[in-house]
Protein backbone atom coordinates (compact mmCIF):
# COMPACT_ATOMS: atom_id res chain seq x y z
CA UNK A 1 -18.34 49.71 -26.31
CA UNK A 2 -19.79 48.92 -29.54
CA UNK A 3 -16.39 48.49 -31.51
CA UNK A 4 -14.66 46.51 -28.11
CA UNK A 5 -15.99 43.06 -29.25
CA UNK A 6 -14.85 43.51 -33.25
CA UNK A 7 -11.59 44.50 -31.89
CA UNK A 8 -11.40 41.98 -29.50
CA UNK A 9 -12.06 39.56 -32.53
CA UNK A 10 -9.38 41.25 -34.98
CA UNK A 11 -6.74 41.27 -32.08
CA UNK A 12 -6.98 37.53 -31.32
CA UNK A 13 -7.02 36.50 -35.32
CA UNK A 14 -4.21 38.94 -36.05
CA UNK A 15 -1.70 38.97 -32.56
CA UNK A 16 -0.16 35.72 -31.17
CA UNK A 17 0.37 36.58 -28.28
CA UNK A 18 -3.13 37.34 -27.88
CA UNK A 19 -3.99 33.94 -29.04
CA UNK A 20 -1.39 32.31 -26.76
CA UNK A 21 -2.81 33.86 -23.58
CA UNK A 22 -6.40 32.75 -25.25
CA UNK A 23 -4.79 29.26 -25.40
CA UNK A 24 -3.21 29.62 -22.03
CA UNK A 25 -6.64 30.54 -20.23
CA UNK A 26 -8.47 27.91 -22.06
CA UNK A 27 -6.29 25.55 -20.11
CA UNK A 28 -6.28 26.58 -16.77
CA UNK A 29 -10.57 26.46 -17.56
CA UNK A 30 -9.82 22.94 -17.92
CA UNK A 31 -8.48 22.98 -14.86
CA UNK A 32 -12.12 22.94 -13.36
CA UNK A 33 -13.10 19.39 -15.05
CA UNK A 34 -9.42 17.92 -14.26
CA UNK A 35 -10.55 18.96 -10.90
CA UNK A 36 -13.98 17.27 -10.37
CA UNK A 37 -12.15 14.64 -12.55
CA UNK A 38 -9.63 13.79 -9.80
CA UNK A 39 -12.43 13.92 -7.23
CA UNK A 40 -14.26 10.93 -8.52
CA UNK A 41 -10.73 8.83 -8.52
CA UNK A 42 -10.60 9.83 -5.08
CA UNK A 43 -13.99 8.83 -4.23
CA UNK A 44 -13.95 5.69 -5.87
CA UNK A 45 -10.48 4.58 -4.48
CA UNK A 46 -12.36 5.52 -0.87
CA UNK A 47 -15.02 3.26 -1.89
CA UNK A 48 -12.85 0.40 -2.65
CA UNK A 49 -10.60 0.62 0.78
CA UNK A 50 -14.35 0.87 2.70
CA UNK A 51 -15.27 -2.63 1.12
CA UNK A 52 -11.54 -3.40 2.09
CA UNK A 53 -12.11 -3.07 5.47
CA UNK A 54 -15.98 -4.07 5.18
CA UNK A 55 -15.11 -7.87 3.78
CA UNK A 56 -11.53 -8.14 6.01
CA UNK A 57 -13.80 -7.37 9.50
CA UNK A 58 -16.14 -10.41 8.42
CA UNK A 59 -13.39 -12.76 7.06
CA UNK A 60 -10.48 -11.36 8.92
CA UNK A 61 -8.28 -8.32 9.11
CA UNK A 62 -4.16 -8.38 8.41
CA UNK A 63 -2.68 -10.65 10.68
CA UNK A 64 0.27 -10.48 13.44
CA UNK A 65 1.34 -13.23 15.03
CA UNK A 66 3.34 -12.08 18.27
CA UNK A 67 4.36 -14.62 20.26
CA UNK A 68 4.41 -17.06 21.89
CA UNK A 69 5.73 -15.85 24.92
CA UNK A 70 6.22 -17.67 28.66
CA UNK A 71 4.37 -15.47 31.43
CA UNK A 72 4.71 -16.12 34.97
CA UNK A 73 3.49 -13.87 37.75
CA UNK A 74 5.19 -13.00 41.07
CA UNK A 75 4.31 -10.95 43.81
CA UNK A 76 5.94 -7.60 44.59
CA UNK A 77 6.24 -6.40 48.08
CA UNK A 78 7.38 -3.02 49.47
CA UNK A 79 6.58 -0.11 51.93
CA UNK A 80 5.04 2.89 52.28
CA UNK A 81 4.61 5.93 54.99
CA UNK A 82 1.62 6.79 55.32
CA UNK A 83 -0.03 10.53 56.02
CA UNK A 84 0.29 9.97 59.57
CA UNK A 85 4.14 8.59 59.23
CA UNK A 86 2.91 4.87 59.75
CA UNK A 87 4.32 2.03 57.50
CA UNK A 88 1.90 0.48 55.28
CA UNK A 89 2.96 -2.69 53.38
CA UNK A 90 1.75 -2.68 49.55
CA UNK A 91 2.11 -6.05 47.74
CA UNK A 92 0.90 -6.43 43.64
CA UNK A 93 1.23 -9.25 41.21
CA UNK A 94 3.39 -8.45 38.45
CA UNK A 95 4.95 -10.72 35.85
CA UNK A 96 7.73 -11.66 33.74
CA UNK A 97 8.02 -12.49 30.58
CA UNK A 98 10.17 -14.98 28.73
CA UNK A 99 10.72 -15.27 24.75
CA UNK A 100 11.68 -18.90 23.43
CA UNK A 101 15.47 -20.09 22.86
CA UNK A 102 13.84 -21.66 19.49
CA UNK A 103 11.25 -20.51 17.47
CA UNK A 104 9.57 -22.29 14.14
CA UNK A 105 6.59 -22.04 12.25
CA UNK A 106 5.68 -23.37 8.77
CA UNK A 107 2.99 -23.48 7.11
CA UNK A 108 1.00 -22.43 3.73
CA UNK A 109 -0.84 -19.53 2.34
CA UNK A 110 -3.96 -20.25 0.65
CA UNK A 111 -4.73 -17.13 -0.69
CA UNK A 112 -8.00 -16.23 -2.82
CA UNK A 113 -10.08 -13.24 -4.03
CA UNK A 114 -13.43 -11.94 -2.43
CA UNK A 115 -15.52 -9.49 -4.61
CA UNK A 116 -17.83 -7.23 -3.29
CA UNK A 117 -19.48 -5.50 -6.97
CA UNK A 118 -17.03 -4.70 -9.16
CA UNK A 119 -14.68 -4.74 -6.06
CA UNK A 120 -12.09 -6.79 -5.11
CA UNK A 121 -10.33 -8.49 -2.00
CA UNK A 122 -7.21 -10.20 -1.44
CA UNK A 123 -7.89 -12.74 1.15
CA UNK A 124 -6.24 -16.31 2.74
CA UNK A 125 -6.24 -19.08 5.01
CA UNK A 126 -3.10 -19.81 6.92
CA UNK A 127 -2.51 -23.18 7.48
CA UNK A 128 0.79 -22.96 10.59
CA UNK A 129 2.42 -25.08 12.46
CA UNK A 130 4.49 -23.63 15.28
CA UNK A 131 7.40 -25.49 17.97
CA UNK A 132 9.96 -24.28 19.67
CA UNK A 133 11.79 -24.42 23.20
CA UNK A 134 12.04 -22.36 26.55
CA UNK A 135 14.94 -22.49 28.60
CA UNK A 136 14.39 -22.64 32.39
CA UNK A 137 12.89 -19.66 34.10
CA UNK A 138 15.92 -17.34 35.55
CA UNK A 139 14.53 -14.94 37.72
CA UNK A 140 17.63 -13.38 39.21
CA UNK A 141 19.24 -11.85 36.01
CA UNK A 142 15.58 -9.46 36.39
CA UNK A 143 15.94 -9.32 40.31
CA UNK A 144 13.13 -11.07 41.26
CA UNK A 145 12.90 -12.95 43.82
CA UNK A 146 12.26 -16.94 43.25
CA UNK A 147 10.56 -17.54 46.69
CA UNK A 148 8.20 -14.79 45.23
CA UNK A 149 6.98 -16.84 42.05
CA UNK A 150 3.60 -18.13 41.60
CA UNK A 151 4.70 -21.40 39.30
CA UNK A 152 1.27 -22.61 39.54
CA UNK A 153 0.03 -19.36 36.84
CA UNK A 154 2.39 -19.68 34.45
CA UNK A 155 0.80 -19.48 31.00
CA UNK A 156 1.90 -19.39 26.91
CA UNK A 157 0.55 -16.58 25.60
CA UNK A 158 0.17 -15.65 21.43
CA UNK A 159 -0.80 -12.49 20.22
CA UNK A 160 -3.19 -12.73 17.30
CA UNK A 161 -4.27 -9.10 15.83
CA UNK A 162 -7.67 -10.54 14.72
CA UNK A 163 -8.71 -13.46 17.10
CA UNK A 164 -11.66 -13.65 15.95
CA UNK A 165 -10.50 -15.02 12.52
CA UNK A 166 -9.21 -18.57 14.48
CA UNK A 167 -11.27 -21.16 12.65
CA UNK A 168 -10.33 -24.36 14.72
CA UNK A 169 -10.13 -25.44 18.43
CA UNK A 170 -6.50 -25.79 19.06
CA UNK A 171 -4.49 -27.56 21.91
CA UNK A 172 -0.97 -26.62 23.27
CA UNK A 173 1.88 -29.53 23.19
CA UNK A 174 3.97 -28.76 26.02
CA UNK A 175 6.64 -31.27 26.84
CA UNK A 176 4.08 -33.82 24.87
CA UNK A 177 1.23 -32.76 27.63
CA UNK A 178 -1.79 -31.71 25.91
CA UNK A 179 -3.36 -28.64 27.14
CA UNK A 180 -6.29 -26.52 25.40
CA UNK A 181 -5.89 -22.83 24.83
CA UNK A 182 -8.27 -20.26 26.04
CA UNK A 183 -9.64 -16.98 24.51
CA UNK A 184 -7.45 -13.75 25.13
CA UNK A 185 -3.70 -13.23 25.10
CA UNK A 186 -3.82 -11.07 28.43
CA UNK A 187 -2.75 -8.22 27.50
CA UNK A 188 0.80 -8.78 26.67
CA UNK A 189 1.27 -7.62 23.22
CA UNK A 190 -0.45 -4.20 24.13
CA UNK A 191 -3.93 -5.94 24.15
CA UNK A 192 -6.02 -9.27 25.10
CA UNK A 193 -6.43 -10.56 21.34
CA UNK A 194 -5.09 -13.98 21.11
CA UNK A 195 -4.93 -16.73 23.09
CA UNK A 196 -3.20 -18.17 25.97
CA UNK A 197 -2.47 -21.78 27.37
CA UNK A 198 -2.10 -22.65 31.28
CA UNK A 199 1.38 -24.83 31.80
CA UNK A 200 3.18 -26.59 34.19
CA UNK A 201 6.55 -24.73 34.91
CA UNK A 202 9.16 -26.99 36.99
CA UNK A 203 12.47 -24.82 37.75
CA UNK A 204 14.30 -28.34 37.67
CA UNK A 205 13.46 -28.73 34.28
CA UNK A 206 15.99 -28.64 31.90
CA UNK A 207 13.87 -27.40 28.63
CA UNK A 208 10.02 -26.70 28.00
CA UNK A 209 9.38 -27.97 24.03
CA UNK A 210 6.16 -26.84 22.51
CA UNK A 211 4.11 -27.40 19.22
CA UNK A 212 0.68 -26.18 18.72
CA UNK A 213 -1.21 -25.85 15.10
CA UNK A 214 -3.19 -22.95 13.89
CA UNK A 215 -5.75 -22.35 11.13
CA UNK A 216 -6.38 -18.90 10.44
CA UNK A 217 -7.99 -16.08 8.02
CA UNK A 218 -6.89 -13.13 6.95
CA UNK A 219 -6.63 -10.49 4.19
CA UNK A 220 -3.84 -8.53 2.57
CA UNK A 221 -0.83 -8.96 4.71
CA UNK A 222 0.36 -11.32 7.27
CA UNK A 223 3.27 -10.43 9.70
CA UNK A 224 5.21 -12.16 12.15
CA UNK A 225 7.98 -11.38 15.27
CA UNK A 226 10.99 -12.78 15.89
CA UNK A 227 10.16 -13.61 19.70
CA UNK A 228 13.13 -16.81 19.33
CA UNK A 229 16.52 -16.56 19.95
CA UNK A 230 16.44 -17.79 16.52
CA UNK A 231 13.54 -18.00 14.60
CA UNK A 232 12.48 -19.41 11.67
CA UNK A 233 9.74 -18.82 9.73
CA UNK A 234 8.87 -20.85 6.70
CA UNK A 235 5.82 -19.84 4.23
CA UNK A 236 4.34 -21.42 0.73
CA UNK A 237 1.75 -19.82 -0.96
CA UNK A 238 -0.35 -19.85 -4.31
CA UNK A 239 -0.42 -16.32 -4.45
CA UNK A 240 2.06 -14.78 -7.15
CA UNK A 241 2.40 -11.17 -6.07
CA UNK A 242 4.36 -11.37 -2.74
CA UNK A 243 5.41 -8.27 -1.33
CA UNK A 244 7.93 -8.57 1.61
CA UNK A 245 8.00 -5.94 3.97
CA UNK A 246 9.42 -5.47 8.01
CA UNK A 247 13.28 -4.85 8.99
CA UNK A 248 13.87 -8.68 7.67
CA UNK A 249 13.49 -9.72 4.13
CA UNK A 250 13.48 -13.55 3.09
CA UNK A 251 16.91 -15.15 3.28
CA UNK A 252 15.52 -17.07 0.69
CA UNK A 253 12.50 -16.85 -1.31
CA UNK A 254 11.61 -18.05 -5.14
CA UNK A 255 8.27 -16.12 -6.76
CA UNK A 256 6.50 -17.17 -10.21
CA UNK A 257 3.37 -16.19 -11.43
CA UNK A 258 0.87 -18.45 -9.38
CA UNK A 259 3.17 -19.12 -6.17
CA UNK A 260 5.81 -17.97 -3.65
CA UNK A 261 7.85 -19.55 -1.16
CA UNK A 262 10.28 -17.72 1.39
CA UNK A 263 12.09 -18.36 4.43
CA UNK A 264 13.10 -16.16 6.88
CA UNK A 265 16.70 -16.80 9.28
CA UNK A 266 16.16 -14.03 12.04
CA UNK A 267 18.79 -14.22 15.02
CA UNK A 268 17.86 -12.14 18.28
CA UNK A 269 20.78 -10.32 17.81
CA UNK A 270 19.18 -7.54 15.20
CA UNK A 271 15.99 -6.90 17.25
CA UNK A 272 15.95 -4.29 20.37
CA UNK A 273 14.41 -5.93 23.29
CA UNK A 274 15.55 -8.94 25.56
CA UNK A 275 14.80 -12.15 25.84
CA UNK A 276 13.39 -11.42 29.50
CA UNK A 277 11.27 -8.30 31.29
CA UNK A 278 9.47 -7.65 33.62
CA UNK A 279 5.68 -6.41 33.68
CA UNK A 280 7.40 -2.66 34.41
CA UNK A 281 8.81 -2.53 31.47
CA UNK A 282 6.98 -1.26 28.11
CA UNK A 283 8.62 -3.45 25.31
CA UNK A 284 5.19 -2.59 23.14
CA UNK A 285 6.95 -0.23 20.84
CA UNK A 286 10.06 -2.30 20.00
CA UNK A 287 8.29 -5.03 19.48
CA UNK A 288 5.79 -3.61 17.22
CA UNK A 289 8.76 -2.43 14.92
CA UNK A 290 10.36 -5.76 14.89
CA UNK A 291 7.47 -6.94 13.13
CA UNK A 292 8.21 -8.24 9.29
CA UNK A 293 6.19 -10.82 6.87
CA UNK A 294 4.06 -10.39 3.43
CA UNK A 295 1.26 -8.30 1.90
CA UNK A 296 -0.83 -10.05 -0.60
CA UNK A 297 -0.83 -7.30 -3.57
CA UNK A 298 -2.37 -6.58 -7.03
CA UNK A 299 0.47 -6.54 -9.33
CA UNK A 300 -0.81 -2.77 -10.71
CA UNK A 301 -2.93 -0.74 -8.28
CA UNK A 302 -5.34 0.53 -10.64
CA UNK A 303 -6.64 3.47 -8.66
CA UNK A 304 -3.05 4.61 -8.04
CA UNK A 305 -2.24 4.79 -11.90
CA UNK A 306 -5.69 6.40 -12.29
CA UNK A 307 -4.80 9.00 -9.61
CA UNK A 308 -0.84 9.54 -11.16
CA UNK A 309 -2.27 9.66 -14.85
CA UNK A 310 -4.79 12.59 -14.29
CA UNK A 311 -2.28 14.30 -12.85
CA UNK A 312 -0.81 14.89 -16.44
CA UNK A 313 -3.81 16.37 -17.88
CA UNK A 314 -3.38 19.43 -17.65
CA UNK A 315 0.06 18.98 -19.61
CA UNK A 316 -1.01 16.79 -22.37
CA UNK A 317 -4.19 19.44 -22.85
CA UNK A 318 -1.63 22.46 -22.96
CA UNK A 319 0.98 20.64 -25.40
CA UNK A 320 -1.53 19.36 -27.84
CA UNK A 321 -3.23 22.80 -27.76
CA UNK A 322 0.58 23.98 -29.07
CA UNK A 323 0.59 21.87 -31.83
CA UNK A 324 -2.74 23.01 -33.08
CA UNK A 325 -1.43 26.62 -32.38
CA UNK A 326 1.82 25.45 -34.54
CA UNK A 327 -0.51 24.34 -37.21
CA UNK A 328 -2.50 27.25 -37.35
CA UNK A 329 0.58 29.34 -36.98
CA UNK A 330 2.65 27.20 -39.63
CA UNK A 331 0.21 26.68 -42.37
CA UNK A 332 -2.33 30.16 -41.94
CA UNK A 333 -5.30 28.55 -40.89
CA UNK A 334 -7.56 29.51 -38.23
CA UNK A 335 -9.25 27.69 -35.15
CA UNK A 336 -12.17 29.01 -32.98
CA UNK A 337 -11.78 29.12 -29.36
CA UNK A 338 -14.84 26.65 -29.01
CA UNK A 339 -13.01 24.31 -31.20
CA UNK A 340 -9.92 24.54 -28.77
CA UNK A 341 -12.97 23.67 -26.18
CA UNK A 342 -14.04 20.65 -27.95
CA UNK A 343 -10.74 19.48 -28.23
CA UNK A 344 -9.28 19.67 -24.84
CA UNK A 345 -13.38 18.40 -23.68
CA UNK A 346 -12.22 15.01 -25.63
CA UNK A 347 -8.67 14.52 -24.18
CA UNK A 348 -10.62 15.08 -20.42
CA UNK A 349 -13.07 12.22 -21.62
CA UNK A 350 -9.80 9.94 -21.52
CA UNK A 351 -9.68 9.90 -17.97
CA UNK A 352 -13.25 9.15 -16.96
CA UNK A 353 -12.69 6.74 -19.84
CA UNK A 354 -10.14 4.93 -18.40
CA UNK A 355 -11.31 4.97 -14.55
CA UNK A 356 -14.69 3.16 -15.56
CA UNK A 357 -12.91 0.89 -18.06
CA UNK A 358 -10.41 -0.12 -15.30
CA UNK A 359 -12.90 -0.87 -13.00
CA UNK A 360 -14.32 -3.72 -14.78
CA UNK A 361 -11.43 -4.76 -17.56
CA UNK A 362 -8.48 -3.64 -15.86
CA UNK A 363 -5.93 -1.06 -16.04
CA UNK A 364 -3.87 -2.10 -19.30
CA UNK A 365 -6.73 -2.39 -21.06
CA UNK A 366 -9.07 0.40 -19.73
CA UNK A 367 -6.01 2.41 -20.92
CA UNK A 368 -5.71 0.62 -24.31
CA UNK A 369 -9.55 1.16 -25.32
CA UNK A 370 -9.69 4.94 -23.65
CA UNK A 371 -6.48 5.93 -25.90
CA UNK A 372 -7.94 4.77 -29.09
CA UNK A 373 -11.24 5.86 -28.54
CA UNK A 374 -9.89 9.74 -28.05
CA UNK A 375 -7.24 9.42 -30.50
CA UNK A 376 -9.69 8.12 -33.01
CA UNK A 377 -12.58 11.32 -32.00
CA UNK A 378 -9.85 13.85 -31.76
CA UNK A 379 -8.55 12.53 -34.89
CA UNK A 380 -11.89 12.69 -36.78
CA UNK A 381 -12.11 16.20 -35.27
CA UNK A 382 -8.44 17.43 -36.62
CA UNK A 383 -9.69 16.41 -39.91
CA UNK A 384 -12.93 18.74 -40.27
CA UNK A 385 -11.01 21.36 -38.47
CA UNK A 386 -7.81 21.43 -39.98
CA UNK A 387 -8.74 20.78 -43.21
CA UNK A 388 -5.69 18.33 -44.75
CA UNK A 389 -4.54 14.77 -43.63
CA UNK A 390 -1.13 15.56 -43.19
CA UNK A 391 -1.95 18.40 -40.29
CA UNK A 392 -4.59 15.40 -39.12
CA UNK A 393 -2.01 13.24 -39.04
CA UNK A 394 0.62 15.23 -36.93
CA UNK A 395 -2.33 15.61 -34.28
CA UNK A 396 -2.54 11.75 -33.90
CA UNK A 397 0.57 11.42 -33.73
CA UNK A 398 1.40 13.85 -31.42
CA UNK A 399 -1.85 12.65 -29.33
CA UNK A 400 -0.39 8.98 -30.05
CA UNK A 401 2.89 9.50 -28.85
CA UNK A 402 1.61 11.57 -25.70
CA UNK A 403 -0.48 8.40 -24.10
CA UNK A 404 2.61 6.21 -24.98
CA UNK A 405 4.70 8.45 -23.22
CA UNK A 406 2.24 8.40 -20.25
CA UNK A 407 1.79 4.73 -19.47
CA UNK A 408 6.00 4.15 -19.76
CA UNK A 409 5.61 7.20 -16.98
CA UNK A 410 2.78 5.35 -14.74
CA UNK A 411 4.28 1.80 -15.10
CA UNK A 412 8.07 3.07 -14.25
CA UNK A 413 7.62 4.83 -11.03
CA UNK A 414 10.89 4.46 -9.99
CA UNK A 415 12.07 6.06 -13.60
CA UNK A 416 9.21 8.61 -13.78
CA UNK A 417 10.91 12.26 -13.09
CA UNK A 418 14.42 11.24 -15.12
CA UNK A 419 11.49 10.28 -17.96
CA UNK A 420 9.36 13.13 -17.60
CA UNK A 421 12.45 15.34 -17.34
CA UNK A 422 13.57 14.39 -20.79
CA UNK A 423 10.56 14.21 -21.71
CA UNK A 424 9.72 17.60 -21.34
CA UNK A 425 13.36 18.72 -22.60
CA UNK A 426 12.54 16.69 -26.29
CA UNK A 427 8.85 18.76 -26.62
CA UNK A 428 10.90 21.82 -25.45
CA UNK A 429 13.72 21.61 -28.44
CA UNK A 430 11.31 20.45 -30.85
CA UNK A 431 9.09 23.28 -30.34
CA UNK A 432 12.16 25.18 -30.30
CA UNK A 433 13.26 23.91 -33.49
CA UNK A 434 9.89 24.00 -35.66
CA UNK A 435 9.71 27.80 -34.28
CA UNK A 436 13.26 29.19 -34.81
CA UNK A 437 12.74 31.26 -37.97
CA UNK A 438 9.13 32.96 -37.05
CA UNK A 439 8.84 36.32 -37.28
CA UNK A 440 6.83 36.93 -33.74
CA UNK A 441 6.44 40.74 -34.88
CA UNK A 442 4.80 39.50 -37.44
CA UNK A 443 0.97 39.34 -37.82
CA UNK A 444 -0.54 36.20 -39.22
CA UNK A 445 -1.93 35.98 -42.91
């Protein structure tokens, strides 16, 4: 027992592969800080998604706009035996709804940024102006009965996801007759947020032509559906980080720096409901997946390339752990295990480094500051340890090139596993390469 310890010493100086497996279980211990590391990301990109949806309730969530839509109830009548084989008579109110023949809304995108702490919120104010036309009711393509109509209920309804974010009063044009709107979209688009308008529906007329403005707020994303036979939707912003999502992309759109403007064409043909049902139909799902429009987005999500970057750690410890090894192995001299400690202990610092940097300064230069300030401690560190400038040197610029090689990695996402692949293959050869003529059998001097 006495002699274990000494031997245990002699073995690592004198065997490499003892010192590789020493090397090896050095950095799966690191694996415990990466760990705790990756936790606090976590828990600080949960923070910032809790003041996300903190500031959005209060100002106003992502917006859909569904609508508007023609509703117009009629009564249902049929029979039923009863348990004692009489004929009861059951009659219910059911509707139908009609989409419009035209459908156009313009309007702009003021869009702005709410901070909560160090926090941030993409918010706007939508500034729309929507007109359009209805065709005459036909109830017979649906099989309803005309005589069974109650023309007197017919009402506009518009889905809004987030009523509560209306910040004006606004009236209904309907055939140039004024008419107010009133809280609730009854239930129509799956639930009663919106609002709806009571109108005068006369079969004999030949077209119903609407316009009605509305101010809104909202936060990171605003979507629309293409309820028109065509429709048109038209938006301006000053925000210059559009991100276009839904089945429909702009038909035409021009982006710079500090404002967007796109237009959408949508025909009726590419969506999967009708332009008519009735209330026993459930168009909620298809209409829901028609939706398309804009998110308001940070051009780098900081948290996200926080998250991706620690990921690597446990790489960039192992491979600059090789090059010392190489070092020692190359030129005969000899680091202590706790020196391998200290070392990998500063290239963990990056990372906290970097994630309470970014949340202030932002990501580029969180990064920039974090990789200097390791390279320049691990650096100062290579010196004492390994003795010369040159060996000092090839440790910052191994260090160097392995932060370089991780922000083209986080900033080409699309890129990032044909990268690392090659990456990986390079360090591989090189290693390869610097090693081909050792004599593993041999012990070290």
């Amino acid at each position: 027992m006495q002699n274990s310890l000494p031997s245990a010493i002699v073995a690592y100086r004198t065997s490499q592969l003892v010192r590789l497996l020493g090397i090896g279980f050095l950095t799966l211990l690191f694996q415990i800080p990466i760990t705790m590391i990756g936790s606090l990301v976590y828990e600080r990109q949960s923070r910032q998604q809790s003041v996300i949806v903190e500031v959005s309730s209060k100002w106003g969530k992502s917006q859909s706009i569904t609508g508007p839509a023609l509703i117009i109830p009629y009564t249902y009548q049929w029979n039923e035996i009863g348990e004692k084989g009489q004929q009861i008579t059951r009659i219910e109110t059911r509707r139908v709804f009609f989409l419009p023949k035209k459908l156009q809304a313009s309007g702009k995108l003021d869009s702005a940024i709410l901070y909560r702490g160090i926090y941030s919120v993409p918010v706007y104010k939508l500034n729309l102006t929507v007109t359009g036309a209805f065709q005459p009711p036909n109830f017979s393509e649906l099989g309803v009965d005309p005589t069974t109509v109650l023309w007197e209920r017919a009402q506009i309804s518009l889905g809004i996801s987030d009523a509560h974010a209306i910040q004006e009063q606004t009236n209904l044009s309907w055939n140039s007759i004024p008419t107010p709107f009133l809280p609730s979209a009854d239930g129509f688009t799956g639930s009663n947020t919106g609002i709806h308008a009571v109108v005068n529906v006369n079969p004999n007329t030949d077209q119903y032509e609407f316009t009605f403005p509305l101010l809104l707020n909202g936060s990171l994303g605003l979507y629309f559906v293409p309820f028109g036979q065509e429709t048109i939707i038209d938006l301006e912003s000053n925000s210059g980080n559009p991100s276009f999502q839904g089945n429909w992309l702009p038909s035409q759109r021009t982006v710079s720096d500090s404002h967007f403007s796109a237009l959408w064409t949508i025909p009726f043909l590419g969506r999967n409901y009708p332009q008519a049902w009735t209330s026993q139909t459930n168009m909620y799902e298809a209409i829901q997946a028609s939706l398309f429009g804009v998110n308001l987005v940070d051009t780098i999500n900081s948290y996200r390339m926080a998250e991706r970057s620690v990921k690597y750690a446990t790489l960039f410890i192992l491979l600059t752990f090789m090059v010392v090894w190489l070092i020692e192995l190359l030129a005969g001299v000899h680091v202590h295990p706790i020196q391998y400690l200290l070392l990998g202990a500063a290239l963990c610092m990056f990372y906290l480094l970097e994630l309470s940097l970014m949340e202030h300064l932002g990501f580029l230069l969180a990064y920039i500051l974090a990789s200097v300030a390791v390279i320049g401690m691990a650096g100062a560190y290579s010196y004492v340890v390994l003795q010369r400038t040159s060996r000092t040197i090839i440790v910052i610029a191994v260090i160097s090139g392995l932060y370089a090689y991780l922000y083209i990695l986080l900033t080409n996402g699309d890129y990032a596993l044909l990268i690392g692949s090659l990456g990986l293959f390079v360090i591989l050869a090189i290693v390869m390469f610097v090693t081909r003529r050792i004599d593993w059998y041999k012990s070290t001097p």
